[in-house]
Protein backbone atom coordinates (compact mmCIF):
# COMPACT_ATOMS: atom_id res chain seq x y z
CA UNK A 1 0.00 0.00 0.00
CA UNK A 2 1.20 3.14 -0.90
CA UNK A 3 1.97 6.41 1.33
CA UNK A 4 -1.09 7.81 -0.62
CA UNK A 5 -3.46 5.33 0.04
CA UNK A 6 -2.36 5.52 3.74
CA UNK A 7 -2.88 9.31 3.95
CA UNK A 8 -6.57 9.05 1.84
CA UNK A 9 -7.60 6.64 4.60
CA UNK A 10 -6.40 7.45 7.91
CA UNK A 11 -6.08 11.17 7.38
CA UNK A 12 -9.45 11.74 5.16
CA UNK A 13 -12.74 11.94 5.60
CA UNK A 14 -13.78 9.00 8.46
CA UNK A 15 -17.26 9.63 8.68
CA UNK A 16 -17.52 8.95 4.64
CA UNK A 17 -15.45 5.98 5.03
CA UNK A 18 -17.96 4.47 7.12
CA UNK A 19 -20.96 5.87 4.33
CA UNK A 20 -18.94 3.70 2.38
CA UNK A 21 -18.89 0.86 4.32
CA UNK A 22 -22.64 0.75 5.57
CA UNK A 23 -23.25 0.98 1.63
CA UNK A 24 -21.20 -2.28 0.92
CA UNK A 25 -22.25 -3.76 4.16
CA UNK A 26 -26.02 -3.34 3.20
CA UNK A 27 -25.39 -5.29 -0.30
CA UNK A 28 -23.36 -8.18 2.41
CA UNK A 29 -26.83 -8.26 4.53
CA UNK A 30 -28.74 -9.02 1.45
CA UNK A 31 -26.04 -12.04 0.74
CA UNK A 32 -26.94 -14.00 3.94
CA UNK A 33 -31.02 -12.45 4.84
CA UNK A 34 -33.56 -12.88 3.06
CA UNK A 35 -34.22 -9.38 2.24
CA UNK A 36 -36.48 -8.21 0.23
CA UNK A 37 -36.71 -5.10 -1.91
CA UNK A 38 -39.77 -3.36 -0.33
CA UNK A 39 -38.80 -4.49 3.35
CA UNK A 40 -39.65 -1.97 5.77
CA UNK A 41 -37.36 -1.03 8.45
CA UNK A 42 -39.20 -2.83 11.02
CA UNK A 43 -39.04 -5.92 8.66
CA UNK A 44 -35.12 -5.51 8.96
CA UNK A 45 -34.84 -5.56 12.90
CA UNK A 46 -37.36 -8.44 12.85
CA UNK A 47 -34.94 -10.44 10.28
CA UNK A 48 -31.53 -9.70 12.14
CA UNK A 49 -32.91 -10.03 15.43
CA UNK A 50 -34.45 -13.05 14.79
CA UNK A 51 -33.28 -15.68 17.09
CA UNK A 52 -30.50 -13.61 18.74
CA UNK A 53 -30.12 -13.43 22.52
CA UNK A 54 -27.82 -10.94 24.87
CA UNK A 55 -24.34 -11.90 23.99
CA UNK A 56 -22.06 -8.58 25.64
CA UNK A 57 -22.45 -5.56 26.72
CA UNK A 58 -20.23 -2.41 27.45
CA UNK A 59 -20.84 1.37 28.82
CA UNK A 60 -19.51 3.64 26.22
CA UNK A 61 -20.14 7.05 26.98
CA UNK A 62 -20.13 7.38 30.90
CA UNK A 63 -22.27 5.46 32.89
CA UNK A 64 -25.48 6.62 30.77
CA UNK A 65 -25.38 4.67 27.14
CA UNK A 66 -24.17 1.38 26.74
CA UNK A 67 -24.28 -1.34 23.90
CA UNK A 68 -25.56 -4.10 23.75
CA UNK A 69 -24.48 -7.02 21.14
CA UNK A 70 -26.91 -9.57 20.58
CA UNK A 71 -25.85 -13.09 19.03
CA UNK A 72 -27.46 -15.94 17.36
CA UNK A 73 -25.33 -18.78 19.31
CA UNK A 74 -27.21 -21.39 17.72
CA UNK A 75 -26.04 -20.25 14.17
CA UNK A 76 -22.06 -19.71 15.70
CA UNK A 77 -19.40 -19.59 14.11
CA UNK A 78 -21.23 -17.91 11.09
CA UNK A 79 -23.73 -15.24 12.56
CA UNK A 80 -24.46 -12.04 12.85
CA UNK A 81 -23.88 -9.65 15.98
CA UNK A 82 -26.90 -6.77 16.42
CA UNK A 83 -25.43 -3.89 18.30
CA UNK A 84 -28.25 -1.94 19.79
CA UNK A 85 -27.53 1.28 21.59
CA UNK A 86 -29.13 1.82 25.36
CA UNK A 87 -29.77 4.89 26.79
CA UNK A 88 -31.82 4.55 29.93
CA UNK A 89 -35.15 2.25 29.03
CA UNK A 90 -34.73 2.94 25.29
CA UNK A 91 -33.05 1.15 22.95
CA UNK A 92 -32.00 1.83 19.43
CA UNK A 93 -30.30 -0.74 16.81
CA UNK A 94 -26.64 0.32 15.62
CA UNK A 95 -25.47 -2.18 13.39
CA UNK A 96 -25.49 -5.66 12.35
CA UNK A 97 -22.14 -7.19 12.01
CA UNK A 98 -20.98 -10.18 10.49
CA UNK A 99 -19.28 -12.99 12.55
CA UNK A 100 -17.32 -15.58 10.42
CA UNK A 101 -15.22 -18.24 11.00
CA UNK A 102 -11.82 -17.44 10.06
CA UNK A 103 -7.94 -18.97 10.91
CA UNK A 104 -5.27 -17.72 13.17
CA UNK A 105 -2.68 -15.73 11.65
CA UNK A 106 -0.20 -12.65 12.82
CA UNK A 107 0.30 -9.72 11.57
CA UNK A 108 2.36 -5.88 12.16
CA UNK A 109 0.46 -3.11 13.19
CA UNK A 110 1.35 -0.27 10.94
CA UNK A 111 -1.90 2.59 11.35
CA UNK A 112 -5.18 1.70 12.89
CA UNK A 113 -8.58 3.99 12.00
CA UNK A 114 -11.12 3.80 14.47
CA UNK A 115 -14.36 4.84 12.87
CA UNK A 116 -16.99 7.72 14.52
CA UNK A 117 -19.40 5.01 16.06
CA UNK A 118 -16.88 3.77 18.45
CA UNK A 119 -17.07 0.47 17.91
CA UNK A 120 -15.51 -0.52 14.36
CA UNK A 121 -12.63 0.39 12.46
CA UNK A 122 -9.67 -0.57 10.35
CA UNK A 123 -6.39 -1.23 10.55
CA UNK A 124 -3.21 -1.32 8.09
CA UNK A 125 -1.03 -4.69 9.22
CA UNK A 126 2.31 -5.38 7.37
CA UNK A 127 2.85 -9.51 6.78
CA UNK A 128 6.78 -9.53 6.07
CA UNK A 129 7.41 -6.92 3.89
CA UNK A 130 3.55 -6.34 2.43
CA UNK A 131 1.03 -4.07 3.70
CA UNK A 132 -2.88 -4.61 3.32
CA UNK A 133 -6.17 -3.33 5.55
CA UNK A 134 -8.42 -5.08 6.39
CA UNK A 135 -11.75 -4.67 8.53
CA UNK A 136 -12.05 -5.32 12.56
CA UNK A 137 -15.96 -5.21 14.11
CA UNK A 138 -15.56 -4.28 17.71
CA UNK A 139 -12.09 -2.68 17.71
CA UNK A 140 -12.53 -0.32 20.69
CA UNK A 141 -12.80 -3.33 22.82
CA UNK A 142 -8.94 -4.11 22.39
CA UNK A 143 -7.63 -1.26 21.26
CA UNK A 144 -5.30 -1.46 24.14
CA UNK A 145 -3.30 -4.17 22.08
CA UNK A 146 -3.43 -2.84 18.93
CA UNK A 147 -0.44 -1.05 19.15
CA UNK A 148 2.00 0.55 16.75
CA UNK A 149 4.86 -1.81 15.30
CA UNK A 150 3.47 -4.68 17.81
CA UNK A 151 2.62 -8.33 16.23
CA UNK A 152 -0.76 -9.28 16.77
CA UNK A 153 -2.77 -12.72 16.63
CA UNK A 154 -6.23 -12.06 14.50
CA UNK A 155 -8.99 -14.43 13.37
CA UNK A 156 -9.17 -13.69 9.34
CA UNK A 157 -11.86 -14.46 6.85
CA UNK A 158 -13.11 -12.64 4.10
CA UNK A 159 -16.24 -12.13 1.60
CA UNK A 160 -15.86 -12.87 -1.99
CA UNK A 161 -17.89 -10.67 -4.63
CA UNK A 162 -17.90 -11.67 -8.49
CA UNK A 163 -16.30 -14.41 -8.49
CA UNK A 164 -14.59 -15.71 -11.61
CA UNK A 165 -12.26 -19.01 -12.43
CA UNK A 166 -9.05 -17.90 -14.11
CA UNK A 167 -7.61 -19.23 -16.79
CA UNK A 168 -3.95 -20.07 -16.77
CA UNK A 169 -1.71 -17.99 -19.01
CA UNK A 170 1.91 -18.03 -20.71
CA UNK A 171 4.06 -14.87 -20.86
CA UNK A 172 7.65 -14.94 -22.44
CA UNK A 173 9.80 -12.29 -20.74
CA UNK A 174 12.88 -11.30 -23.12
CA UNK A 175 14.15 -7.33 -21.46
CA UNK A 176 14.23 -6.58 -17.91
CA UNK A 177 15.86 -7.21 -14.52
CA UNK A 178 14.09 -10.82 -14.16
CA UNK A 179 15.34 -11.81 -17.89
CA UNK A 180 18.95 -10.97 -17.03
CA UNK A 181 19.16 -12.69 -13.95
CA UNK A 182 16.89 -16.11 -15.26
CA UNK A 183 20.01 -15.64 -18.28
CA UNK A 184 23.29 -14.91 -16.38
CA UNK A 185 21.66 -18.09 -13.98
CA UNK A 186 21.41 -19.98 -17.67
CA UNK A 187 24.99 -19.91 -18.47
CA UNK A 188 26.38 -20.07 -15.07
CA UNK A 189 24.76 -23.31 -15.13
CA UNK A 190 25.55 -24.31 -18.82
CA UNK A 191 28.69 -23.32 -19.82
CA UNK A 192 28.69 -24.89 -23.02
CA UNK A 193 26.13 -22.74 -24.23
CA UNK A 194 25.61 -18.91 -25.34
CA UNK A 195 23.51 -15.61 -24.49
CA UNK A 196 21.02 -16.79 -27.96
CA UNK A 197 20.47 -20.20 -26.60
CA UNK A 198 18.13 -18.23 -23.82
CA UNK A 199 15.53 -16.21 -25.67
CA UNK A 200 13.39 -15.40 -22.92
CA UNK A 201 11.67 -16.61 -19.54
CA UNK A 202 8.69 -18.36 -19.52
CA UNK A 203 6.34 -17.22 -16.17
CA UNK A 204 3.12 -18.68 -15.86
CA UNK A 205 0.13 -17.46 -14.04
CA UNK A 206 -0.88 -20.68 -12.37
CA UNK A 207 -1.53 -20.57 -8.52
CA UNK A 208 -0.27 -16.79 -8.75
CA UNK A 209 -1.27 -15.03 -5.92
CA UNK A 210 -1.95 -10.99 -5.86
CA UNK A 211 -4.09 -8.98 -3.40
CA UNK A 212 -4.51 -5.43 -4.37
CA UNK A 213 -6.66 -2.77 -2.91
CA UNK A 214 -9.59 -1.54 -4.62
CA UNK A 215 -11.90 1.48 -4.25
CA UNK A 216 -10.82 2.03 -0.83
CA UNK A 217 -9.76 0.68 2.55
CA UNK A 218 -10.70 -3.45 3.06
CA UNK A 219 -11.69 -3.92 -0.22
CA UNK A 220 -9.18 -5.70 -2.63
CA UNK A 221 -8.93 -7.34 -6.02
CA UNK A 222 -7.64 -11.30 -4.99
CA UNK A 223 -6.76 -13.93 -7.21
CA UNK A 224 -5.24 -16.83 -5.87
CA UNK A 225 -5.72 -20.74 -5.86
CA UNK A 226 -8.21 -22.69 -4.01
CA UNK A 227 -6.57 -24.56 -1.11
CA UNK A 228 -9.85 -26.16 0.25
CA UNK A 229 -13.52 -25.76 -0.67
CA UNK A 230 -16.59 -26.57 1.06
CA UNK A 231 -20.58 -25.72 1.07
CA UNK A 232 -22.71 -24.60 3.78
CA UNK A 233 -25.52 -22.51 5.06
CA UNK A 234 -25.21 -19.39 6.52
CA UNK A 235 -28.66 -17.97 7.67
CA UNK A 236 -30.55 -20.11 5.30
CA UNK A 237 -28.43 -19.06 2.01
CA UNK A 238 -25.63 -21.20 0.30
CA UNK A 239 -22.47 -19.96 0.38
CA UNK A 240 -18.83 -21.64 -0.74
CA UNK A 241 -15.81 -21.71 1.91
CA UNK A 242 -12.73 -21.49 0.16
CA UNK A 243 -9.48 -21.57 1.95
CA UNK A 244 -7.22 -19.04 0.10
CA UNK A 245 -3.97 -17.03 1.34
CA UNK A 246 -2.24 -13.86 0.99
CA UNK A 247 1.87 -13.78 0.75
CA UNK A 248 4.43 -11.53 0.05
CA UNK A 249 6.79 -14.46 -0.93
CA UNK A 250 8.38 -15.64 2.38
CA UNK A 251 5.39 -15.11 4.87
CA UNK A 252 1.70 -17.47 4.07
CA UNK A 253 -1.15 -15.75 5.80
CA UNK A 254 -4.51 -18.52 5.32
CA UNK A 255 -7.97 -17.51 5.70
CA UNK A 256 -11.59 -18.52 4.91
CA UNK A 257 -13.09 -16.41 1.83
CA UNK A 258 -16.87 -16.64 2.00
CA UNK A 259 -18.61 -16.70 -1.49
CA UNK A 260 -22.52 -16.79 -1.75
CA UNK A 261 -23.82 -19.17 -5.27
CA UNK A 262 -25.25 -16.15 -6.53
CA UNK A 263 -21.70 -14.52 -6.35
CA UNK A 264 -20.45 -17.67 -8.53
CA UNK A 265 -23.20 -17.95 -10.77
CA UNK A 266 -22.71 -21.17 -12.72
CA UNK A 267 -19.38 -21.58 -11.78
CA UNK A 268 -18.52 -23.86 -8.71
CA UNK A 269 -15.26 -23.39 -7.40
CA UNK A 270 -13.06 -26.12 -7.22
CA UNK A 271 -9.85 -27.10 -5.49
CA UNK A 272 -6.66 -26.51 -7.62
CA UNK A 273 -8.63 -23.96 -9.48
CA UNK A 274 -7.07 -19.77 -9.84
CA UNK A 275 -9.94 -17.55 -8.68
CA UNK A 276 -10.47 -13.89 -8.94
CA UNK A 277 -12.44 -11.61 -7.53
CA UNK A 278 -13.54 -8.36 -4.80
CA UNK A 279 -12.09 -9.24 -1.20
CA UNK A 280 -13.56 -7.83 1.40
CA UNK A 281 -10.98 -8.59 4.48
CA UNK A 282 -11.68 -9.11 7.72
CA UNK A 283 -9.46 -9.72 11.45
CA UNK A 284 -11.50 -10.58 13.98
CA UNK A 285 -10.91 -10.83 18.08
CA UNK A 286 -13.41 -12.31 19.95
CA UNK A 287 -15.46 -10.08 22.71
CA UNK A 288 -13.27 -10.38 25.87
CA UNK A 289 -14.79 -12.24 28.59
CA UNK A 290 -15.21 -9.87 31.02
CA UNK A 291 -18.23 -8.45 28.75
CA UNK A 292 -19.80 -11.46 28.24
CA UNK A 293 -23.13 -12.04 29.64
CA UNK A 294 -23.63 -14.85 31.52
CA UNK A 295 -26.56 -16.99 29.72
C-alpha cells in the first residue's frame, strides 16, 4: 500500500469511510437475509434479530449509554452480531455485524482507524514486507493491544464478490531485470552454451497469488488458488468456503473467503482452481470475557 493510500484513509474523511462501508455492508446483509426489496425497516430488525439473545455488553459514553451485542449462538461460528444502543429504558439498533469463521494468523500493526461510532474500524497490518487493511468489528474493545509496530494474533476471513475461475496464461519475458538474472543463472549453469540459446523466460500465471486494494480501505482485487472448498448454510443461504492465502513471498497468511452461489453464478469453485475476484478482508478478536453475559 502506498503512502497515498495511507494518507486518503487514515487522514481523510472517516465519517464517509464508514458511508462507504454501511453501503457495501447493506449489499453483504442481502447475501446471507432474506431481504427483500420493499422491506420496511421494522421488517429488517425483525430479520436480524431473529433468534439472537444478549451476547455482551459495554458502557460507552459514561455510565449513561451502553451497547448491547446480541448473538445468534445457535447459528455460531457464522452469525451475525446486532449492536443496539441503550440509553436509559430505550433502545435503538446500531449495526449488524458479520461474525465468520476465520484462521489464526499474525500480523504488524502499521496505522489503525477507528471509525466515529466507536465500535468498528480498520487497521493497516504489514505480513513480512507487504502491507494490506483489512476490517475489525468491535475494535474499541482491544484497542489497548493494537499497538503501533506490535505483532498481533487475529482471526481472518473474508467475503468474496464476483467471483470468476481464471484461466492459466503463458508470458515470455525477453528485457528486464528478471530476464537478465533467469540468463546470467542460464549460463552459469551451462557453460557450453551462449547468451542466444536463452531467448526469454517463460512465467506462468498458475496458482499466482496478488491482493490489491480496490476502491478504498478493506476492499481488494484477490486472485489466488483454491486450497480447500466446502458448502454450507449461513442464515438459510448457500455460500462456498474457500481456503485461500495472501503472501508476500516468504510469509503465508490462510484464511476462509466466504462466497454466496449467486456470487459464482454457474461456476462452482473447485480445489486446484485460480480464482479472482472483490475481497472484502476481515481480522477478527473475539469479545473479551469480562463483557460477556452470563446466559
Amino acid at each position: 500500500m502506498s503512502e497515498q493510500q495511507k494518507d486518503f484513509i487514515f487522514d481523510g474523511n472517516k465519517a464517509l469511510f464508514r458511508e462507504e462501508h454501511d453501503t457495501e455492508k447493506a449489499g453483504i446483509l442481502g447475501q446471507f437475509l432474506n431481504l427483500s426489496e420493499d422491506m420496511t425497516a421494522e421488517d429488517f430488525l425483525e430479520e436480524v434479530l431473529d433468534g439472537t439473545e444478549p451476547f455482551a455488553a459495554t458502557q460507552i459514553i459514561g455510565g449513561e449509554t451502553a451497547l448491547l451485542i446480541q448473538r445468534n449462538v445457535s447459528e455460531s461460528p457464522n452469525c451475525l452480531d446486532c449492536v443496539l444502543k441503550i440509553e436509559g429504558e430505550n433502545w435503538s439498533f446500531e449495526d449488524a455485524l458479520l461474525r465468520l469463521e476465520g484462521l489464526p494468523g499474525k500480523i504488524k500493526v502499521e496505522s489503525v482507524c477507528s471509525w466515529p461510532n466507536r465500535f468498528e474500524g480498520e487497521i493497516v497490518g504489514a505480513l513480512g514486507d507487504r502491507e494490506f487493511s483489512f476490517y475489525v468489528p468491535f475494535l474499541q474493545f482491544f484497542e489497548d493491544e493494537v499497538k503501533l509496530g506490535k505483532e498481533v494474533p487475529f482471526e481472518f476471513a473474508g467475503l468474496l464478490n464476483k467471483v470468476q475461475k481464471v484461466q492459466p496464461k503463458e508470458f515470455h519475458i525477453s528485457t528486464g531485470p528478471l530476464f537478465e538474472m533467469a540468463r546470467t543463472q542460464f549460463l552459469k549453469d551451462n557453460p557450453e552454451k551462449s547468451a542466444s540459446d536463452f531467448p526469454y523466460v517463460v512465467v506462468r500465471t498458475n496458482g499466482m497469488k496478488i491482493l490489491n486494494p480496490t476502491r478504498y480501505c478493506s476492499w481488494h482485487m484477490f486472485q489466488g488458488p483454491v486450497m480447500e472448498c466446502s458448502e454450507l448454510l449461513i442464515h438459510g443461504h448457500p455460500f462456498y468456503r474457500l481456503k485461500i492465502q495472501i503472501t508476500d513471498g516468504d510469509e503465508d497468511l490462510d484464511l476462509f473467503a466466504y462466497a454466496s452461489h449467486k456470487e459464482c453464478g454457474d461456476y462452482i469453485p473447485q480445489v486446484g482452481d485460480d480464482i479472482c475476484g472483490e475481497l472484502w478482508l476481515i481480522g477478527y478478536k473475539e469479545i473479551p470475557d469480562y463483557l460477556r453475559l452470563k446466559p
